[in-house]
N, C-alpha and C. Protein backbone atom coordinates (compact mmCIF):
# COMPACT_ATOMS: atom_id res chain seq x y z
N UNK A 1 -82.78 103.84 155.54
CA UNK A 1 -82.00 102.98 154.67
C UNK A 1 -80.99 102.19 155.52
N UNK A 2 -80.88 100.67 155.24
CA UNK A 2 -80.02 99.96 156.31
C UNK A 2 -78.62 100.19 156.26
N UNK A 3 -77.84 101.04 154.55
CA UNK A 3 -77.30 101.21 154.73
C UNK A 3 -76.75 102.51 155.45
N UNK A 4 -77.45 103.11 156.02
CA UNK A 4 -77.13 104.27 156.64
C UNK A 4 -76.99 104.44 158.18
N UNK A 5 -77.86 103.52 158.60
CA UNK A 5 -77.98 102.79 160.14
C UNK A 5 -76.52 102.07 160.15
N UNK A 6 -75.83 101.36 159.00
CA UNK A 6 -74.37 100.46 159.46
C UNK A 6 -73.73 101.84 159.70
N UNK A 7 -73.89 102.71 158.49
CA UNK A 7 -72.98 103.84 159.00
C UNK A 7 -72.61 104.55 159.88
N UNK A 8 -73.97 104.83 160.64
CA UNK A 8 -74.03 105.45 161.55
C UNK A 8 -73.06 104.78 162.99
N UNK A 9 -73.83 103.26 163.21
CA UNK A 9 -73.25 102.10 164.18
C UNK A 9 -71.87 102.27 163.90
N UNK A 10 -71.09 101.93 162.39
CA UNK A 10 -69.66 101.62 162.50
C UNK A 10 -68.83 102.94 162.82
N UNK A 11 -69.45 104.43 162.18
CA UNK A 11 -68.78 105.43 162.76
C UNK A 11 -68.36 105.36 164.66
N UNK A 12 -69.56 105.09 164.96
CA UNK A 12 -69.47 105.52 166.85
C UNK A 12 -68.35 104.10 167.19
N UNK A 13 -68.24 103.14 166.60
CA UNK A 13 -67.78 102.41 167.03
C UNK A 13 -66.21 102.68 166.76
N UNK A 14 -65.98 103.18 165.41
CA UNK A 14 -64.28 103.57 165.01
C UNK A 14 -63.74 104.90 165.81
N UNK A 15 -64.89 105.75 166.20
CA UNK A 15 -64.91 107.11 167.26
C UNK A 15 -64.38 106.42 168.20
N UNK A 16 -64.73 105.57 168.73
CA UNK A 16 -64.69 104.92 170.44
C UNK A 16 -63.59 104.14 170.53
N UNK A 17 -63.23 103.78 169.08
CA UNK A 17 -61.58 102.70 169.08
C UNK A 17 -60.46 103.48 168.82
N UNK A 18 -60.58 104.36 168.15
CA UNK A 18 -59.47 105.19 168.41
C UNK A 18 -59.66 106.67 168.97
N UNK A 19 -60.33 106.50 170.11
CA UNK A 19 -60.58 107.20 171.24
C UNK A 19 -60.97 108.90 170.94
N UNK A 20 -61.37 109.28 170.04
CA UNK A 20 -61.96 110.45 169.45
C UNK A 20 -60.43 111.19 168.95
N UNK A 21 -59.36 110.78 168.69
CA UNK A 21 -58.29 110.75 168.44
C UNK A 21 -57.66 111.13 166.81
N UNK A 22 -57.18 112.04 166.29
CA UNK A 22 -56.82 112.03 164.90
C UNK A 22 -55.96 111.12 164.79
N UNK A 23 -55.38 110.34 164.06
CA UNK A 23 -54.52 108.71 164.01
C UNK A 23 -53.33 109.62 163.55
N UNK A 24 -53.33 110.89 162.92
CA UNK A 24 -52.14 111.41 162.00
C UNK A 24 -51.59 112.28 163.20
N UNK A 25 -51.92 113.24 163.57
CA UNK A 25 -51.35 114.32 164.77
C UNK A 25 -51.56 114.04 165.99
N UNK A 26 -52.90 112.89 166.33
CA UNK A 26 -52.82 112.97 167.80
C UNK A 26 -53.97 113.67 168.62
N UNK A 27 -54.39 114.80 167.45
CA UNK A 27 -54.94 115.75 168.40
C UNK A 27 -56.76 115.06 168.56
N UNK A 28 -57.48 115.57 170.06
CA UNK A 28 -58.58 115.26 170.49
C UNK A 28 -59.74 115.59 169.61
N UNK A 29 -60.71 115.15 168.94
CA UNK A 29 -61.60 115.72 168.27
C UNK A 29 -62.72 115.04 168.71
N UNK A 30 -63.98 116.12 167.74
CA UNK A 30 -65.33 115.79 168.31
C UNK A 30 -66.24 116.74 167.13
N UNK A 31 -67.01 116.25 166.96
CA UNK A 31 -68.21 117.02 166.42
C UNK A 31 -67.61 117.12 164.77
N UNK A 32 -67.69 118.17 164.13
CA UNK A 32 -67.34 118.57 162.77
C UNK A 32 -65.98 118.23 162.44
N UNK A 33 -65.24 118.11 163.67
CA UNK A 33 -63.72 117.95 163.69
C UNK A 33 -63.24 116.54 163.02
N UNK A 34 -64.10 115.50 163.65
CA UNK A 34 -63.81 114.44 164.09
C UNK A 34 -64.52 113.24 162.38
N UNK A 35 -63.29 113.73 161.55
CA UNK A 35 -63.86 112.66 160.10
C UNK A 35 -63.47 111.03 160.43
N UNK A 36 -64.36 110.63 159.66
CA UNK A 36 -64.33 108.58 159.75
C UNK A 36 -64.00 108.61 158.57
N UNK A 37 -62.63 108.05 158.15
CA UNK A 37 -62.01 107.97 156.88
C UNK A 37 -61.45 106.87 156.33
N UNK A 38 -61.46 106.51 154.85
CA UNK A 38 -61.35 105.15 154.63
C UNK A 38 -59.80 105.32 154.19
N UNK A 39 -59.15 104.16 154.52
CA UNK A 39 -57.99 103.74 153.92
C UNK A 39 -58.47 104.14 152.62
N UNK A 40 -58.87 102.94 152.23
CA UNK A 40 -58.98 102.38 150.65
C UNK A 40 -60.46 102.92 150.22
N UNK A 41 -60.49 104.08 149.43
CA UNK A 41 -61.88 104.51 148.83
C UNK A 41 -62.92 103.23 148.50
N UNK A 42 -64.07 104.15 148.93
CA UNK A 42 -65.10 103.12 148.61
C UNK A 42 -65.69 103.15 147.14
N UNK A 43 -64.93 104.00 146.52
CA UNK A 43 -65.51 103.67 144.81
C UNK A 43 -64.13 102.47 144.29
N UNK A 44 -63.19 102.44 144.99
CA UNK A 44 -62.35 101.35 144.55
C UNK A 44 -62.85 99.81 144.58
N UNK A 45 -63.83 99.64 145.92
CA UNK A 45 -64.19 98.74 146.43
C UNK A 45 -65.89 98.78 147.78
N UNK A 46 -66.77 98.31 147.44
CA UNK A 46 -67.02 98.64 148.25
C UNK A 46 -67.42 97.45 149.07
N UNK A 47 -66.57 96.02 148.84
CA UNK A 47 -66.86 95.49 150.49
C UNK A 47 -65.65 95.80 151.36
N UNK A 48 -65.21 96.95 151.41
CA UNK A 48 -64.38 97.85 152.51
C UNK A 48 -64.91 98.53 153.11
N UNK A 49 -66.08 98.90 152.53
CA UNK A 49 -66.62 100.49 153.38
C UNK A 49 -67.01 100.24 154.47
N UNK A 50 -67.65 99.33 155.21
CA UNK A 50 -67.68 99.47 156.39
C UNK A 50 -66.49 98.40 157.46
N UNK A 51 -65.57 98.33 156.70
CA UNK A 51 -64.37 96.81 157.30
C UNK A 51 -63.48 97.69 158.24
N UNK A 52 -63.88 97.48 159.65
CA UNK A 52 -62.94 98.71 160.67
C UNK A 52 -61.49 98.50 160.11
N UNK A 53 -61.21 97.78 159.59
CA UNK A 53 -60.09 98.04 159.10
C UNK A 53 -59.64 98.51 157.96
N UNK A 54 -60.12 99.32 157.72
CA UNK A 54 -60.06 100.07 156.30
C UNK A 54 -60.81 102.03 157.13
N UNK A 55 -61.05 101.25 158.61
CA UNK A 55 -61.64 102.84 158.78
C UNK A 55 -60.56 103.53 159.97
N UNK A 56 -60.34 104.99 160.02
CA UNK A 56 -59.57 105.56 161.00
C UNK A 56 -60.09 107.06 161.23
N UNK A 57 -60.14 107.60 162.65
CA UNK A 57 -60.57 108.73 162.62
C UNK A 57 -59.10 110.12 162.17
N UNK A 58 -59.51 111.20 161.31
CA UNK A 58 -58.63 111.70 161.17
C UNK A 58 -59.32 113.20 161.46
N UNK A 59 -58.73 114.67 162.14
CA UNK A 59 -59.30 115.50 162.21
C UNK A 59 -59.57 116.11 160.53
N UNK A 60 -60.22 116.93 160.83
CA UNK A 60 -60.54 117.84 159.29
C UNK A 60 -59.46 118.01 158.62
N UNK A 61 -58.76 119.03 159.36
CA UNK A 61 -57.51 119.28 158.83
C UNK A 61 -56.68 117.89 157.71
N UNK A 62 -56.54 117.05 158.40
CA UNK A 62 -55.83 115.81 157.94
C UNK A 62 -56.41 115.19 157.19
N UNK A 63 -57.91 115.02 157.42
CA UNK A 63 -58.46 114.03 156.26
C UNK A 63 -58.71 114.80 154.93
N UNK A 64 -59.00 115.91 154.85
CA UNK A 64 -59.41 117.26 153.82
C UNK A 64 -58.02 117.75 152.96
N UNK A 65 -57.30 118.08 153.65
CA UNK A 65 -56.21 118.94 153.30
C UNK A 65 -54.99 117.97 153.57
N UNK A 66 -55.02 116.76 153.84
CA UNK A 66 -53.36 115.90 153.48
C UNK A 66 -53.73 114.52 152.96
N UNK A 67 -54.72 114.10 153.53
CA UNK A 67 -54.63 112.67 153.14
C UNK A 67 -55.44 112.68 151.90
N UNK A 68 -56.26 113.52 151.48
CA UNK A 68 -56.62 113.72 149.82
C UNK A 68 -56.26 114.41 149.07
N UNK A 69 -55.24 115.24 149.45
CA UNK A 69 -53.93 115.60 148.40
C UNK A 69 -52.77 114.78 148.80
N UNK A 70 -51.90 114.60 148.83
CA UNK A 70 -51.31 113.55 149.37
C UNK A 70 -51.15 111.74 149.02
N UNK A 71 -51.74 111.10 148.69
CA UNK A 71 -52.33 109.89 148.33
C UNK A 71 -50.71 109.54 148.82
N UNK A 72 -49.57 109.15 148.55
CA UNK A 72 -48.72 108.50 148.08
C UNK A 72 -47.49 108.91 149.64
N UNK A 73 -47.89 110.00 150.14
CA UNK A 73 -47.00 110.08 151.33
C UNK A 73 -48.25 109.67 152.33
N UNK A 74 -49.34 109.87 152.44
CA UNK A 74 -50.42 109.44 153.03
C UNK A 74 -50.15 107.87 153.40
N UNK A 75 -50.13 107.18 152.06
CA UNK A 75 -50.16 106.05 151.78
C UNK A 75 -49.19 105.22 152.85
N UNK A 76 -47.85 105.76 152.29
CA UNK A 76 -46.50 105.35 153.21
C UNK A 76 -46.97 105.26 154.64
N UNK A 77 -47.16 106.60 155.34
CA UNK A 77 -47.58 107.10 156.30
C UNK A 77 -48.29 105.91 156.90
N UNK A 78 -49.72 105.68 156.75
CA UNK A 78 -50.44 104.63 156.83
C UNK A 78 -50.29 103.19 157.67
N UNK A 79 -48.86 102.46 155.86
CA UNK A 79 -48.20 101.29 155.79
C UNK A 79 -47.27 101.04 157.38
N UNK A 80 -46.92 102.82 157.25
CA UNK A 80 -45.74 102.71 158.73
C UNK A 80 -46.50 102.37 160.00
N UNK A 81 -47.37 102.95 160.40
CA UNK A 81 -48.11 103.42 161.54
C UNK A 81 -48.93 102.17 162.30
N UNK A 82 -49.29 101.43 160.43
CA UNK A 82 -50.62 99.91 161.18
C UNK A 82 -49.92 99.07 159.81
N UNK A 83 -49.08 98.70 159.97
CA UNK A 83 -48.64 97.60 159.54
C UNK A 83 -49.34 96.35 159.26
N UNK A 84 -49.76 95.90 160.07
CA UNK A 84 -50.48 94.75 160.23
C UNK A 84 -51.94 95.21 159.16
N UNK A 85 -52.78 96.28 159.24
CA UNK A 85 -54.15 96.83 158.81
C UNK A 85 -53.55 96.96 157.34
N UNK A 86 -52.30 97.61 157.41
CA UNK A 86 -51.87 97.66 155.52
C UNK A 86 -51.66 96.37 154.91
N UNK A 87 -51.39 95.45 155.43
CA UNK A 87 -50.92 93.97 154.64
C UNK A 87 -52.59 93.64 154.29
N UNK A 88 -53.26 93.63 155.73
CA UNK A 88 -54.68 92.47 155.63
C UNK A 88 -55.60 93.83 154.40
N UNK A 89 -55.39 94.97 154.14
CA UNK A 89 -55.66 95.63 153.14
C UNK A 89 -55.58 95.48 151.63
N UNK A 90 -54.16 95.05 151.67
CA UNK A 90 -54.03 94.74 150.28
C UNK A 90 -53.93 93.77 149.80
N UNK A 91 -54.05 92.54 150.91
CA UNK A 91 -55.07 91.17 150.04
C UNK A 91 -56.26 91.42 150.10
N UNK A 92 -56.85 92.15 150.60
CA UNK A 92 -58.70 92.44 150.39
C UNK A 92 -58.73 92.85 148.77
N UNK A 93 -57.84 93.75 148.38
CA UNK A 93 -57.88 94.45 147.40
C UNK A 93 -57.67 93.28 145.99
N UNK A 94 -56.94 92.16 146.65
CA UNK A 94 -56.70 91.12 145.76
C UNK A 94 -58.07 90.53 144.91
N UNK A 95 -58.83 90.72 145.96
CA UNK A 95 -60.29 89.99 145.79
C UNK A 95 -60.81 90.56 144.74
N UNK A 96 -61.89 89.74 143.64
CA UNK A 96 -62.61 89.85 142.75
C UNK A 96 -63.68 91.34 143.39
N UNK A 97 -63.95 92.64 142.98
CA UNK A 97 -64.71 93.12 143.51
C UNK A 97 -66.30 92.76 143.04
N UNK A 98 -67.39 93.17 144.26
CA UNK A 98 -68.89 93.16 144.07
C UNK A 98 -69.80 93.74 144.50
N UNK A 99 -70.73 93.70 144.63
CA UNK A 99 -71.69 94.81 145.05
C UNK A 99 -71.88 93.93 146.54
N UNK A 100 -72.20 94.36 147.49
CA UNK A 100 -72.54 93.74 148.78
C UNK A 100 -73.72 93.53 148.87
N UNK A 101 -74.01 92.20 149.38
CA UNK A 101 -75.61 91.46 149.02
C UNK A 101 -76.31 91.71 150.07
N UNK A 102 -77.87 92.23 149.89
CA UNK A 102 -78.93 92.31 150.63
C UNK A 102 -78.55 91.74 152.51
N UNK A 103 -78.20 90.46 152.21
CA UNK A 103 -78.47 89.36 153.13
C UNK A 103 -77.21 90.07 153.86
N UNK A 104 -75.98 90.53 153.45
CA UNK A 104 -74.70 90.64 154.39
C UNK A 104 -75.71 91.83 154.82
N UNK A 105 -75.87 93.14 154.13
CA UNK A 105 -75.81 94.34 154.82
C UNK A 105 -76.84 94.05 156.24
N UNK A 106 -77.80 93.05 155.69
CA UNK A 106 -78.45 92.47 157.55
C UNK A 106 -77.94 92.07 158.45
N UNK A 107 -76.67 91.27 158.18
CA UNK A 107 -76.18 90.45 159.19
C UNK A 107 -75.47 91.34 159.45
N UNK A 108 -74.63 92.48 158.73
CA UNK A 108 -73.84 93.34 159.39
C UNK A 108 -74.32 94.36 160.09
N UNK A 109 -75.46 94.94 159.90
CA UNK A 109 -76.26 95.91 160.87
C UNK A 109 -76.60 94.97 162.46
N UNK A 110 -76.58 94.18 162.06
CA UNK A 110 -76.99 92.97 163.15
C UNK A 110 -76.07 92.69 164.20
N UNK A 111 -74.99 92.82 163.60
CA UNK A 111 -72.79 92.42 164.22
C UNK A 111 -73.09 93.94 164.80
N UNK A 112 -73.04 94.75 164.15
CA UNK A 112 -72.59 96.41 164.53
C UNK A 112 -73.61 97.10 166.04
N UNK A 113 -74.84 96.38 165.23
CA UNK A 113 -75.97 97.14 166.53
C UNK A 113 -75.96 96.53 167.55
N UNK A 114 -75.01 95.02 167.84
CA UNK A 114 -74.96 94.28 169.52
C UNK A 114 -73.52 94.41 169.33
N UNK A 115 -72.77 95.40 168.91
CA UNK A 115 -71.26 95.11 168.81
C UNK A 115 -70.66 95.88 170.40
N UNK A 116 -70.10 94.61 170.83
CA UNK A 116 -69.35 94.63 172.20
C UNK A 116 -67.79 94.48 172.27
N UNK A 117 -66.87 95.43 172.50
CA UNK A 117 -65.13 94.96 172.17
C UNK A 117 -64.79 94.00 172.94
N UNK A 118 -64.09 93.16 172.74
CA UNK A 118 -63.26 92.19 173.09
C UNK A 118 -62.19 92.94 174.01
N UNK A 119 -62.57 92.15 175.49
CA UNK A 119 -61.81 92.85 176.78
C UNK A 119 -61.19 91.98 177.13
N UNK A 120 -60.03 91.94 177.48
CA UNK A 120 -58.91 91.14 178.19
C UNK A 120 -58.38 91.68 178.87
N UNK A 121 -57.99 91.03 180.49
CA UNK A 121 -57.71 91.59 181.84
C UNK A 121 -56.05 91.02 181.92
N UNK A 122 -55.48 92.40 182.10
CA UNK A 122 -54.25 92.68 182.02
C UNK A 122 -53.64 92.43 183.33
N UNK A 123 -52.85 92.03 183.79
CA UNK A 123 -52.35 92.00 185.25
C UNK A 123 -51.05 92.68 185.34
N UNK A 124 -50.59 93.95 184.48
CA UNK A 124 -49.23 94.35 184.69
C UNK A 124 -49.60 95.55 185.55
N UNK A 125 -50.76 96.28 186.02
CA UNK A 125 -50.84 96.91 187.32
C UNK A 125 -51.93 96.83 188.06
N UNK A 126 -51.88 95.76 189.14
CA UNK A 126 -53.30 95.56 189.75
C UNK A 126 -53.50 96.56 190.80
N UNK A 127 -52.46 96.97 190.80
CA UNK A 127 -52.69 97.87 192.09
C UNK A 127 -53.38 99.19 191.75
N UNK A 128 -53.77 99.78 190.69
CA UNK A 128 -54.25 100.78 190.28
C UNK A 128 -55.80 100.19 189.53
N UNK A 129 -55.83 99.26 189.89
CA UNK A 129 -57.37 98.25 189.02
C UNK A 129 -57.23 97.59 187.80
N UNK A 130 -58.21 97.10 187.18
CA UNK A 130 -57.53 96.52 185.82
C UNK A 130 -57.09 96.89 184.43
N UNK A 131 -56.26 96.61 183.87
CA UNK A 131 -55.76 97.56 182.71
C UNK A 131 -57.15 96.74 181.42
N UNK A 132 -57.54 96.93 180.48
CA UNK A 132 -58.56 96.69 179.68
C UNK A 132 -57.92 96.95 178.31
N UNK A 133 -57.93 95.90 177.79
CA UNK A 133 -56.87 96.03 176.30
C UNK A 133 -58.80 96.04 175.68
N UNK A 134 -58.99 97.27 174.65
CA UNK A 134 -60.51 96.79 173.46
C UNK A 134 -60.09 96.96 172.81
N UNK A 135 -60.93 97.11 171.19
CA UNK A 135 -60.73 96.96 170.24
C UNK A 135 -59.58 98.05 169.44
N UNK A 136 -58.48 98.74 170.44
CA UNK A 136 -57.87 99.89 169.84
C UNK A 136 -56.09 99.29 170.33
N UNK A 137 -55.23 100.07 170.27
CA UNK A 137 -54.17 99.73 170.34
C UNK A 137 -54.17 100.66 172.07
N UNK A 138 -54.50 101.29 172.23
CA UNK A 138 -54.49 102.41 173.55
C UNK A 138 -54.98 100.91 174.85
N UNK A 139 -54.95 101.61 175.80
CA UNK A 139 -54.94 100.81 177.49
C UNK A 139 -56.22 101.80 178.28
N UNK A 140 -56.84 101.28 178.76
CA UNK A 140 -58.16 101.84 179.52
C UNK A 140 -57.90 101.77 180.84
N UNK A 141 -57.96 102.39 181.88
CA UNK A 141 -57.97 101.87 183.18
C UNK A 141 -59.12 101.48 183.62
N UNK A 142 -59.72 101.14 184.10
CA UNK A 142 -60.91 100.70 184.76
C UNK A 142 -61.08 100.16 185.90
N UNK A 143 -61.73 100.86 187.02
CA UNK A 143 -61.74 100.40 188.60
C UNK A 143 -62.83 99.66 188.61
N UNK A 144 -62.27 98.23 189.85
CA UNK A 144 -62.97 97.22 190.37
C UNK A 144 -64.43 97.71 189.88
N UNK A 145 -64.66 98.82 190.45
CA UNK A 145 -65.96 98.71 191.06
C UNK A 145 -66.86 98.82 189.73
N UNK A 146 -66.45 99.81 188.15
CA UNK A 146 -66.71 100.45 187.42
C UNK A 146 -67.78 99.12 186.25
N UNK A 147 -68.65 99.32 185.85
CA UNK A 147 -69.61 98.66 185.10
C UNK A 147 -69.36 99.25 183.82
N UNK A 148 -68.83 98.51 182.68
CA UNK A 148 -68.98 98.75 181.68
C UNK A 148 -70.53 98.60 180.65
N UNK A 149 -71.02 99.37 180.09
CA UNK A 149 -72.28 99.52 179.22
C UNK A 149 -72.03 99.44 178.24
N UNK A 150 -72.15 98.72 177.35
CA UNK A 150 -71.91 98.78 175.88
C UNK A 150 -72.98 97.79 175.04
N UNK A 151 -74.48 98.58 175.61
CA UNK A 151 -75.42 98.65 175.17
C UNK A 151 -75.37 99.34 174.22
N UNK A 152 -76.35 99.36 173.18
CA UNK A 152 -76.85 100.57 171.96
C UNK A 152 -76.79 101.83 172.26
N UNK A 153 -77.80 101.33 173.44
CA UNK A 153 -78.07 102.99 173.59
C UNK A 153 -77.33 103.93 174.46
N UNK A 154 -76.65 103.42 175.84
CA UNK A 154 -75.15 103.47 175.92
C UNK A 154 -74.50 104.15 175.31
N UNK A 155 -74.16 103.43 173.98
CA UNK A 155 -73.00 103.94 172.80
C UNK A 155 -73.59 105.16 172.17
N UNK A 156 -75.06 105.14 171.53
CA UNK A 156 -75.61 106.27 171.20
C UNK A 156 -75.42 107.70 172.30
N UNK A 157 -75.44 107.10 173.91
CA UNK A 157 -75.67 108.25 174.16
C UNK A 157 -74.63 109.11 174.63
N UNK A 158 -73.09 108.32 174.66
CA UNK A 158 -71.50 108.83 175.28
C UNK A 158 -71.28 109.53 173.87
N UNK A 159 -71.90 108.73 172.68
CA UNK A 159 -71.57 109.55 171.11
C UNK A 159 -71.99 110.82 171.01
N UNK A 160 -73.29 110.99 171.22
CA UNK A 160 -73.84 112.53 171.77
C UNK A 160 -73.34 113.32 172.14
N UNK A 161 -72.87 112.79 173.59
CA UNK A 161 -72.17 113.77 174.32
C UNK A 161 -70.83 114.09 173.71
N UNK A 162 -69.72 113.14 173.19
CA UNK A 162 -68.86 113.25 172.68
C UNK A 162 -68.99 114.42 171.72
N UNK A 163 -69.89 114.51 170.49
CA UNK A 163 -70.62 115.49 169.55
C UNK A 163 -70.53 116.32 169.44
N UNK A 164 -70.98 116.71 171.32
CA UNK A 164 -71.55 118.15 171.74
C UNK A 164 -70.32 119.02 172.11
N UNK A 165 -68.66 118.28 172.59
CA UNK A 165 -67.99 118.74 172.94
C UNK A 165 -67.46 119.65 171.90
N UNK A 166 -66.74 120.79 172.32
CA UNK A 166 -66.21 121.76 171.45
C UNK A 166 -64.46 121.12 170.98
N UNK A 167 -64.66 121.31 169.96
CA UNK A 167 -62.71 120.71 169.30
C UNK A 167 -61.48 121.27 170.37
């Protein structure tokens, strides 16, 4: 089902932007640990469900036991943290809702399965190689020499491994 292939693509991709990372505590996750969670429920709306900005990784703990009891300090929480992701949120929400048409869920499996982050070369420490701003708020180091892959299968296969690691 194509919609299950976006799912799959936009999970590894929100894994990899906020660095296998819970957004609430901080702490490292992977495998069972490691939930893809929506801001804004997808029975509220569903041309959110796959909008990285409506997605954040949160461990079990946090997405299970605070941010779905919780709604309203969650919420705050949220507004504080990504400011910018809470505003462009709640004009989405402005929008007439609809069912998402045949033709997008192609073009978006299409965006997701050649999806490459947007890299920009930092010059505030060259002496340690180049700093790499992607699609996350975090800093990458990356040496001269180092080849980035961000092929499919690439991404499929650091996700794996990521998977396999223990919490």
């Amino acid at each position: 089902k194509l919609k299950d292939k976006i799912k799959k693509e936009v999970d590894i991709i929100i894994k990899e932007r906020d660095d296998y990372t819970c957004q609430y505590c901080g702490k490292r996750v992977s495998g069972f640990d490691c939930h893809v969670s929506h801001v804004v429920p997808v029975s509220k709306t569903k041309l959110l469900e796959f909008d990285f900005q409506n997605l954040k990784i949160l461990c079990f703990r946090h997405h299970i036991h605070w941010w779905h009891k919780n709604p309203l300090e969650a919420g705050k929480w949220f507004r504080e943290k990504f400011p910018d992701r809470a505003k462009y949120l709640e004009g989405r929400l402005l929008e007439k809702p609809r069912p998402i048409k045949m033709y997008e869920l192609r073009d978006l499996y299409e965006e997701v399965k050649n999806y490459k982050p947007t890299l920009t070369v930092s010059n505030t420490k060259p002496e340690s190689g180049r700093i790499v701003k992607g699609p996350t708020p975090r800093e990458v180091k990356i040496s001269k020499e180092e080849k980035v892959d961000y092929s499919l299968e690439a991404r499929l296969k650091k996700h794996e491994e990521r998977e396999k690691m223990p919490s």
